[in-house]
N, C-alpha and C. Protein backbone atom coordinates (compact mmCIF):
# COMPACT_ATOMS: atom_id res chain seq x y z
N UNK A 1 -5.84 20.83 11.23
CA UNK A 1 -7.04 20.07 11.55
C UNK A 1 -6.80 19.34 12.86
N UNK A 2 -7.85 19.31 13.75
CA UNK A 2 -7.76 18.52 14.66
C UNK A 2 -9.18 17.76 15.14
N UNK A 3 -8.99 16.69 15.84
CA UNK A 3 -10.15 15.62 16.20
C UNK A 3 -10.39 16.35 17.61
N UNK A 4 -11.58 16.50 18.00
CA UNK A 4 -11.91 16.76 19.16
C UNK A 4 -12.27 16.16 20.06
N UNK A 5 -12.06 15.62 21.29
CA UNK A 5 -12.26 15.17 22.56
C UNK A 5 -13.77 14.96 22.65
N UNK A 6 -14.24 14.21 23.33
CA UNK A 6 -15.61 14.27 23.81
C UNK A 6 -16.08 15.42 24.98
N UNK A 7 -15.17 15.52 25.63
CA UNK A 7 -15.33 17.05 26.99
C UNK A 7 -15.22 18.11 25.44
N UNK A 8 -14.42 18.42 24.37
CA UNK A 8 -14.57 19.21 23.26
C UNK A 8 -15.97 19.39 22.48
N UNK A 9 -16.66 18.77 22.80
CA UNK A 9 -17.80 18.88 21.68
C UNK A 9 -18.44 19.79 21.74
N UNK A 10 -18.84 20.20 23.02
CA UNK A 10 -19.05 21.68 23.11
C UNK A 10 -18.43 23.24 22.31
N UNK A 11 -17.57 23.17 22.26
CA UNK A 11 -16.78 24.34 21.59
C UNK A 11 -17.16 24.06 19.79
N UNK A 12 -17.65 23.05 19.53
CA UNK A 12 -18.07 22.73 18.19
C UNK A 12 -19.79 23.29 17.88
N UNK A 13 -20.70 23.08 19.09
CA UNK A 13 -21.55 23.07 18.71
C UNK A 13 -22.06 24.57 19.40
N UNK A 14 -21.00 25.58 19.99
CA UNK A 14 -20.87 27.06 19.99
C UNK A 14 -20.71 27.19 18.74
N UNK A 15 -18.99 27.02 18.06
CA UNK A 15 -19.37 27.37 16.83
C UNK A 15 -20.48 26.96 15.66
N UNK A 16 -21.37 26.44 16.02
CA UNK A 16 -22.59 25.96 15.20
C UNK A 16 -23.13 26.74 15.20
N UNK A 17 -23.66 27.22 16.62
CA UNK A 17 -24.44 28.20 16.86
C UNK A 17 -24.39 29.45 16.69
N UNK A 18 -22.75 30.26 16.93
CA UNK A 18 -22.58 31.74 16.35
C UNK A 18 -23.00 31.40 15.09
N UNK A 19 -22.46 30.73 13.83
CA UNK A 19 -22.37 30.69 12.84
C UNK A 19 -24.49 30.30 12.12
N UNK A 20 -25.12 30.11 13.00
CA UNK A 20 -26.40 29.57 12.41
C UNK A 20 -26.77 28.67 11.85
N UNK A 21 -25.54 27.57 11.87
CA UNK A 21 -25.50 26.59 10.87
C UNK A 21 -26.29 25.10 11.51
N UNK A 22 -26.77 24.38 10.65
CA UNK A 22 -27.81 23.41 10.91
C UNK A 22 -27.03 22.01 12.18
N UNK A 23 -25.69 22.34 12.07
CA UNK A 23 -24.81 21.24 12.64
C UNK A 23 -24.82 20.78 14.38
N UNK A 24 -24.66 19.34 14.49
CA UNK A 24 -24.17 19.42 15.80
C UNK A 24 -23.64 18.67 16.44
N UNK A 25 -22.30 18.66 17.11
CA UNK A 25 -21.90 17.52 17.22
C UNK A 25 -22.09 16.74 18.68
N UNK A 26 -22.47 15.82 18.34
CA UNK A 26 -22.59 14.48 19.39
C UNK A 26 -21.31 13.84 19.89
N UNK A 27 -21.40 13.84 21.48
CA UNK A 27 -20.55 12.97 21.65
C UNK A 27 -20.19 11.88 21.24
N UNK A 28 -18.97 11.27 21.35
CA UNK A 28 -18.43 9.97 20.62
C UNK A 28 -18.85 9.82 19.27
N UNK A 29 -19.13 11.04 18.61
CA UNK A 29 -18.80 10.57 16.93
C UNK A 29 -17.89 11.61 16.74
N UNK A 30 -16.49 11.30 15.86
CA UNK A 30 -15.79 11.81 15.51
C UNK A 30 -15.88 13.33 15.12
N UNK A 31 -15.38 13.95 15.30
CA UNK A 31 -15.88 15.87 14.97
C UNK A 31 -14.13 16.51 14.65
N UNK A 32 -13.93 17.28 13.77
CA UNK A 32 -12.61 17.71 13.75
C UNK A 32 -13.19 19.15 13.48
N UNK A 33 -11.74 19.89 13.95
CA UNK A 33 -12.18 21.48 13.37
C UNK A 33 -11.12 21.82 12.70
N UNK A 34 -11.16 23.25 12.13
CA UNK A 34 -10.17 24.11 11.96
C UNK A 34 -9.79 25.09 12.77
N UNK A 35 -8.79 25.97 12.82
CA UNK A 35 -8.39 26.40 13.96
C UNK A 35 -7.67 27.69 13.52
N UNK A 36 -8.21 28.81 13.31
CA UNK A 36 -7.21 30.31 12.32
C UNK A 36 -6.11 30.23 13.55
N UNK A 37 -5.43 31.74 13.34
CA UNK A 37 -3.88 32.30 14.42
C UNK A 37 -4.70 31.96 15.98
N UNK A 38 -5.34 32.77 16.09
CA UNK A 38 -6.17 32.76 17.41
C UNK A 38 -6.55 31.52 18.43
N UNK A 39 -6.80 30.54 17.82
CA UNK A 39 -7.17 29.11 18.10
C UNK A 39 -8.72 29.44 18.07
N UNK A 40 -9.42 29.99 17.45
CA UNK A 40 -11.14 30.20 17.09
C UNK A 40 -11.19 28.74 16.18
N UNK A 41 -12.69 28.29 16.34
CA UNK A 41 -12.66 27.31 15.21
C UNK A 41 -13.26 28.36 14.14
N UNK A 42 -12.88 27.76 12.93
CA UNK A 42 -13.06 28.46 11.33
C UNK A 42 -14.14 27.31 11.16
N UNK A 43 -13.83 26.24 11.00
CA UNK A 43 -14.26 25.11 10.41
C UNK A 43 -14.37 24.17 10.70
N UNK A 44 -15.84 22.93 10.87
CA UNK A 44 -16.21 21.87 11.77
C UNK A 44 -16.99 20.86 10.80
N UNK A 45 -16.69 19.53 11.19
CA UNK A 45 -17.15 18.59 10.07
C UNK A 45 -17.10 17.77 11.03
N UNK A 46 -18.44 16.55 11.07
CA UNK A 46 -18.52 15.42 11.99
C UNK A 46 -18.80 14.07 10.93
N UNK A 47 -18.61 13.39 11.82
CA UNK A 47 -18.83 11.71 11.36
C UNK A 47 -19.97 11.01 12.02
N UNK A 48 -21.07 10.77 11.58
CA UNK A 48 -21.81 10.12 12.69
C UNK A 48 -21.69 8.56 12.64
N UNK A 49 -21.78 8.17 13.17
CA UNK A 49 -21.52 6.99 13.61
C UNK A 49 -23.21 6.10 13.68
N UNK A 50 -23.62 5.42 12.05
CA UNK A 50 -24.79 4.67 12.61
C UNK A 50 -24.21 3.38 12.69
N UNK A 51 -25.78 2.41 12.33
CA UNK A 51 -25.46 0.92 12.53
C UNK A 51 -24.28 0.22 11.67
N UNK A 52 -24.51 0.52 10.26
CA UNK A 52 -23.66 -0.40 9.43
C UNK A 52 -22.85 0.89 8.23
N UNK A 53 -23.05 1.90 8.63
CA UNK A 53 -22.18 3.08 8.18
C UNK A 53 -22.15 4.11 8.71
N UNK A 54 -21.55 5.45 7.98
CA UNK A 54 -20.87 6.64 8.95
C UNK A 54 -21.53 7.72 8.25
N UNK A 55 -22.00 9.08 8.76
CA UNK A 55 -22.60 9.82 7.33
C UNK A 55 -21.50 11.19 7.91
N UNK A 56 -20.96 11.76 7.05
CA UNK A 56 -20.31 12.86 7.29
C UNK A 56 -21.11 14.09 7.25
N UNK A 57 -21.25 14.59 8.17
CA UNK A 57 -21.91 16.01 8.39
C UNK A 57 -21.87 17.12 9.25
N UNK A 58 -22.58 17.81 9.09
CA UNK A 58 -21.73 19.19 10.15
C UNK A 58 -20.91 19.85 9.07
N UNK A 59 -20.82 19.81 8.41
CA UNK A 59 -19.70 20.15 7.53
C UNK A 59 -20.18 22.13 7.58
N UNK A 60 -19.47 22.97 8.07
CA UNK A 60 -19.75 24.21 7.92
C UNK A 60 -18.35 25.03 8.08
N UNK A 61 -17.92 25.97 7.06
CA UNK A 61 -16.94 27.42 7.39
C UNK A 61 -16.98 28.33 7.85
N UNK A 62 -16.71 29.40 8.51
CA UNK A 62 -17.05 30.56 9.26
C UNK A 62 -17.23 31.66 7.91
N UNK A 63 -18.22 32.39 7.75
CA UNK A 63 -17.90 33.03 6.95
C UNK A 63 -17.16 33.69 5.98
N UNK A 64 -16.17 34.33 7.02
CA UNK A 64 -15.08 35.43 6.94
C UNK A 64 -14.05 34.25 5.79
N UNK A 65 -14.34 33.37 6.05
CA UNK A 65 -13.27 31.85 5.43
C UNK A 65 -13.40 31.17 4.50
N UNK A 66 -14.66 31.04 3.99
CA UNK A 66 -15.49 30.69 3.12
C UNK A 66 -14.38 30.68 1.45
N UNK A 67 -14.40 30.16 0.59
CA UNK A 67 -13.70 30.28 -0.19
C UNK A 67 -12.27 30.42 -0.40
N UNK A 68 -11.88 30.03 1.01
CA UNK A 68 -10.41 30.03 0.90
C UNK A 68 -9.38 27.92 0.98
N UNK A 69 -10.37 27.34 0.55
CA UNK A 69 -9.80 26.26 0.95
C UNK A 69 -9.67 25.85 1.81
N UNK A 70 -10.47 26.03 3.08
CA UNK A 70 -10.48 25.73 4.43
C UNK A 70 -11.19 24.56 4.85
N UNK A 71 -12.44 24.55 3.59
CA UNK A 71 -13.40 23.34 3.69
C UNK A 71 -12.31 22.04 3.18
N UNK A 72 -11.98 22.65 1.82
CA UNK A 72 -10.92 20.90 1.14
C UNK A 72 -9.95 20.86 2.12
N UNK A 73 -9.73 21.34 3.15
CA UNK A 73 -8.23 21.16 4.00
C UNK A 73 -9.09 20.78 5.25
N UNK A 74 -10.17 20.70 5.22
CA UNK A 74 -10.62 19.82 6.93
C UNK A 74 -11.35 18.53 6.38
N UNK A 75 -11.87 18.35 5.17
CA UNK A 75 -12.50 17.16 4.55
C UNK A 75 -11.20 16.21 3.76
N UNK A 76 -10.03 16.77 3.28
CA UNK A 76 -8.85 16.04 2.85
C UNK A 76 -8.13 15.22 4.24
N UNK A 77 -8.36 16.21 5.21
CA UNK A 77 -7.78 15.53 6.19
C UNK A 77 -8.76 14.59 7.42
N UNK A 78 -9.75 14.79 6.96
CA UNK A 78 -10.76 13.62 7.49
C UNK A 78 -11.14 12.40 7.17
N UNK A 79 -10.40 12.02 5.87
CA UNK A 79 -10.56 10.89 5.02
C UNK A 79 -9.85 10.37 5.46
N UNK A 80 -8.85 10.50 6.43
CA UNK A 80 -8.28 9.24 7.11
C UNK A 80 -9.55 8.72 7.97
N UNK A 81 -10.25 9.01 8.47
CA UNK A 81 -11.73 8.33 8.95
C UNK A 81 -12.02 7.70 8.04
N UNK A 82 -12.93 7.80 6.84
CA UNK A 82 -13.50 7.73 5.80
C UNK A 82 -13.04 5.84 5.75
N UNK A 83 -14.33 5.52 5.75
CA UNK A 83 -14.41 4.22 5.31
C UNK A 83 -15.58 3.99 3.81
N UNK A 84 -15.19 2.24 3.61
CA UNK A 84 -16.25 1.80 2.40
C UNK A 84 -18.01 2.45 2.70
N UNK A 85 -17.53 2.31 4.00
CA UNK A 85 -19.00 3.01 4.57
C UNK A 85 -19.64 4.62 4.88
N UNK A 86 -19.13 5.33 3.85
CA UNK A 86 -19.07 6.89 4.23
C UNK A 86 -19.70 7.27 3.52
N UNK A 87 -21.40 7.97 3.70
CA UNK A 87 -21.90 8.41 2.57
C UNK A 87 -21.96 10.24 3.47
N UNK A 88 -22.62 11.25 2.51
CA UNK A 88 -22.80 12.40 2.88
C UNK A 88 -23.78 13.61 1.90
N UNK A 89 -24.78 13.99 2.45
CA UNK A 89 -25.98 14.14 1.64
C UNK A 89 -25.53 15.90 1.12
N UNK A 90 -24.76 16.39 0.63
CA UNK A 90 -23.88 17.86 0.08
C UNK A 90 -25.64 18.07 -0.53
N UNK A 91 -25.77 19.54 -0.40
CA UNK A 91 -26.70 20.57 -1.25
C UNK A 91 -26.06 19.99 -2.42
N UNK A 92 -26.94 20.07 -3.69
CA UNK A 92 -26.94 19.90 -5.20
C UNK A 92 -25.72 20.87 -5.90
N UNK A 93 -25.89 22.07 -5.60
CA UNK A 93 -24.35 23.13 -5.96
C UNK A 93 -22.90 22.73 -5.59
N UNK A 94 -23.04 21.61 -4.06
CA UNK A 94 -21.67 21.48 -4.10
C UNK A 94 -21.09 19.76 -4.48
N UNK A 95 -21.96 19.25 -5.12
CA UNK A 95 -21.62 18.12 -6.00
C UNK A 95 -20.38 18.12 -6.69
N UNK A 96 -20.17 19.13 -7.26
CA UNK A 96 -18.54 18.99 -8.20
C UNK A 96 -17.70 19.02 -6.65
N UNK A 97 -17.79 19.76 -5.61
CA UNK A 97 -16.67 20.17 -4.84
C UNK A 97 -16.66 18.64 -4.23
N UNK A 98 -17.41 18.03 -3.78
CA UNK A 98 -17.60 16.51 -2.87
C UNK A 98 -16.81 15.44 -3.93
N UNK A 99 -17.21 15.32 -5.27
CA UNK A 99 -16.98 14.86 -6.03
C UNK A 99 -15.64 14.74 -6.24
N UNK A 100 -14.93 15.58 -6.42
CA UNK A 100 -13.30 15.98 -6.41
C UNK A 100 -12.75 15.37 -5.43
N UNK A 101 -13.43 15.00 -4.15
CA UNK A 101 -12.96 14.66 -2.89
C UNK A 101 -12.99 12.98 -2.51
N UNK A 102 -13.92 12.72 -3.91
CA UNK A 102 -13.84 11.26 -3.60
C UNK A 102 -15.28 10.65 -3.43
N UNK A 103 -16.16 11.31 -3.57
CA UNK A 103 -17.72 10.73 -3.54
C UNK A 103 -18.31 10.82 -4.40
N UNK A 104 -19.25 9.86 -4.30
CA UNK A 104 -20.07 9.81 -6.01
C UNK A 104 -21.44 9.85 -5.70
N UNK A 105 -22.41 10.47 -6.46
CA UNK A 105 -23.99 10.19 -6.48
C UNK A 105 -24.32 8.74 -6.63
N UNK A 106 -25.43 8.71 -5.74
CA UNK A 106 -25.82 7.03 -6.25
C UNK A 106 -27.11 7.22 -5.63
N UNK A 107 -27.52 6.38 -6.14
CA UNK A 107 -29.24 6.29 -5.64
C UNK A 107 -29.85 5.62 -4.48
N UNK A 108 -30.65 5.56 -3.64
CA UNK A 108 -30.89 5.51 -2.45
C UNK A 108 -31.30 3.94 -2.64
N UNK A 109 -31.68 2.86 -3.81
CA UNK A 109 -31.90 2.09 -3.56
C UNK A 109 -30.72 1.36 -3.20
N UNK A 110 -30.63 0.37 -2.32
CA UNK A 110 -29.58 -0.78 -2.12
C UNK A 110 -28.36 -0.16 -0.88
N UNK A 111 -28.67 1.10 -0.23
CA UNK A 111 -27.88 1.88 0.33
C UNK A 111 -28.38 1.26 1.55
N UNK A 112 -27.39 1.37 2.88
CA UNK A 112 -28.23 1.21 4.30
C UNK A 112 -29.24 2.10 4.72
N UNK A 113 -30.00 1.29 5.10
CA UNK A 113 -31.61 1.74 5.63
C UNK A 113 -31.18 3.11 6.65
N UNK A 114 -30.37 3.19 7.41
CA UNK A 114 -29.90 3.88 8.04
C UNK A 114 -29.63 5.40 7.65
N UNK A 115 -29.08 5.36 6.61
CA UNK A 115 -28.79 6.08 5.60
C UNK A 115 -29.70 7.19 4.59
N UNK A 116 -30.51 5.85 4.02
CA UNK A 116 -31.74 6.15 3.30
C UNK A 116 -32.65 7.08 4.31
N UNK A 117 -32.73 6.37 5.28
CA UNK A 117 -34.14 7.01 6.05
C UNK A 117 -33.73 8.28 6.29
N UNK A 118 -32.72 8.52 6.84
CA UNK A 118 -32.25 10.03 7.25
C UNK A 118 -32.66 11.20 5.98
N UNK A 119 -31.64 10.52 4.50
CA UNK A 119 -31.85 11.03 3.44
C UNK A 119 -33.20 11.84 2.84
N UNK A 120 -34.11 10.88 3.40
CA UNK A 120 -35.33 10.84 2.57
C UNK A 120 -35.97 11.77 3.63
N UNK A 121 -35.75 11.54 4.75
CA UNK A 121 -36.28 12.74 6.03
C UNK A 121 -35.72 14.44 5.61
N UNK A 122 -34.48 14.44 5.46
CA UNK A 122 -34.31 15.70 4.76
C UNK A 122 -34.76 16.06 3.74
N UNK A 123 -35.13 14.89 2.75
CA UNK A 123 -36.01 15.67 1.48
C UNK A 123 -36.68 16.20 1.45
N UNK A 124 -37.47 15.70 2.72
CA UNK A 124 -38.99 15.77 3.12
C UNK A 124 -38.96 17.19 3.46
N UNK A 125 -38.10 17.64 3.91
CA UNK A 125 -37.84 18.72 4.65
C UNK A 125 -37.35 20.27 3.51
N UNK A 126 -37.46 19.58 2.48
CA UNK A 126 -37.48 20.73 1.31
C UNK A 126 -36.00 20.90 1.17
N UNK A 127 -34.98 20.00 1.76
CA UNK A 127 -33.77 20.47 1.16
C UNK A 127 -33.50 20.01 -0.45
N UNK A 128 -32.76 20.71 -0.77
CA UNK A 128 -32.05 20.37 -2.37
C UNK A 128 -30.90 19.77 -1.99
N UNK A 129 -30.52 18.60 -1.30
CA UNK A 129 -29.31 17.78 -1.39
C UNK A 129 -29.31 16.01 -1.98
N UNK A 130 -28.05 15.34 -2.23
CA UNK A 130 -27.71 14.00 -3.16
C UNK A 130 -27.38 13.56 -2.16
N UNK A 131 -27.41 11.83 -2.52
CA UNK A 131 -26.93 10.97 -1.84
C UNK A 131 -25.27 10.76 -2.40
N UNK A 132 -24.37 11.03 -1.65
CA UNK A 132 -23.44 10.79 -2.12
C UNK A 132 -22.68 9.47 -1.18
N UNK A 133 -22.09 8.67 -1.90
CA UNK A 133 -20.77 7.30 -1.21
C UNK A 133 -19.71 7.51 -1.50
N UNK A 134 -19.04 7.44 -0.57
CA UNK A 134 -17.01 7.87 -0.53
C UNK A 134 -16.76 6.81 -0.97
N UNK A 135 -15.66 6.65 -2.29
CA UNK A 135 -14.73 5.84 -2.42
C UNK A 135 -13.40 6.01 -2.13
N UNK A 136 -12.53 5.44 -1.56
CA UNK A 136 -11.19 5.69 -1.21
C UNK A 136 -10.39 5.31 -2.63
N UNK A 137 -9.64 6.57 -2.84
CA UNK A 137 -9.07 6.61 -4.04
C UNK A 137 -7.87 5.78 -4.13
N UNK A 138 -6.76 5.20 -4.85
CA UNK A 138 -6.25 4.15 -4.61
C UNK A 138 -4.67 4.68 -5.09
């Protein structure tokens, strides 16, 4: 796993784009990838950076990779980021996998506005995803 540079963000949001995936990363918020033999990225997960918390997203695998533990080995090693303040809105199917990792469902009341609003904008948007909050395991 590695953190990417801000001149890097680009090579993140190529692989967004071969791959079709909804992600993208912004400068100066944290972005890490994975990296197969080749130095290709496999795998990209960002941190955004709002007012009074962080939402983890971007989270996408390259196909070919998919099911090999590539996702728990770039999100295990991103939790050194991971603060009291880390929520991340996972599709409904991958609830057990987030869950394992340290986040819990919780409900949008009492959450930062920041947070919420985004949340509730994707609902809107017909996705099937939870509000999930990172706890740092102890």
């Amino acid at each position: 796993m590695q953190w990417l540079s801000d001149a890097e963000m680009p090579l993140a949001n190529k692989f967004y784009r071969a791959y079709k995936f909804r992600g993208k990363a912004k400068r100066h918020d944290p972005c890490a990838v994975v990296r197969d033999g080749q130095h290709s990225i496999i795998a990209c997960g960002c941190l955004r950076q709002l007012t009074d918390s962080q939402l983890l997203a971007g989270v996408a695998v390259a196909p070919d990779w998919q099911g090999r533990g590539v996702a728990r080995l770039l999100l295990k090693s991103m939790a050194e980021k991971y603060d009291t303040q880390t929520y991340t809105f996972p599709y409904r199917h991958l609830v057990p996998f987030y869950a394992s990792l340290g986040f819990s469902e919780v409900a949008p009341a009492g959450q930062p506005s920041a947070i919420v609003d985004r949340f509730h904008t994707y609902e809107k948007q017909g996705r099937d995803i939870v509000l999930m909050h990172y706890r740092r395991k102890n």
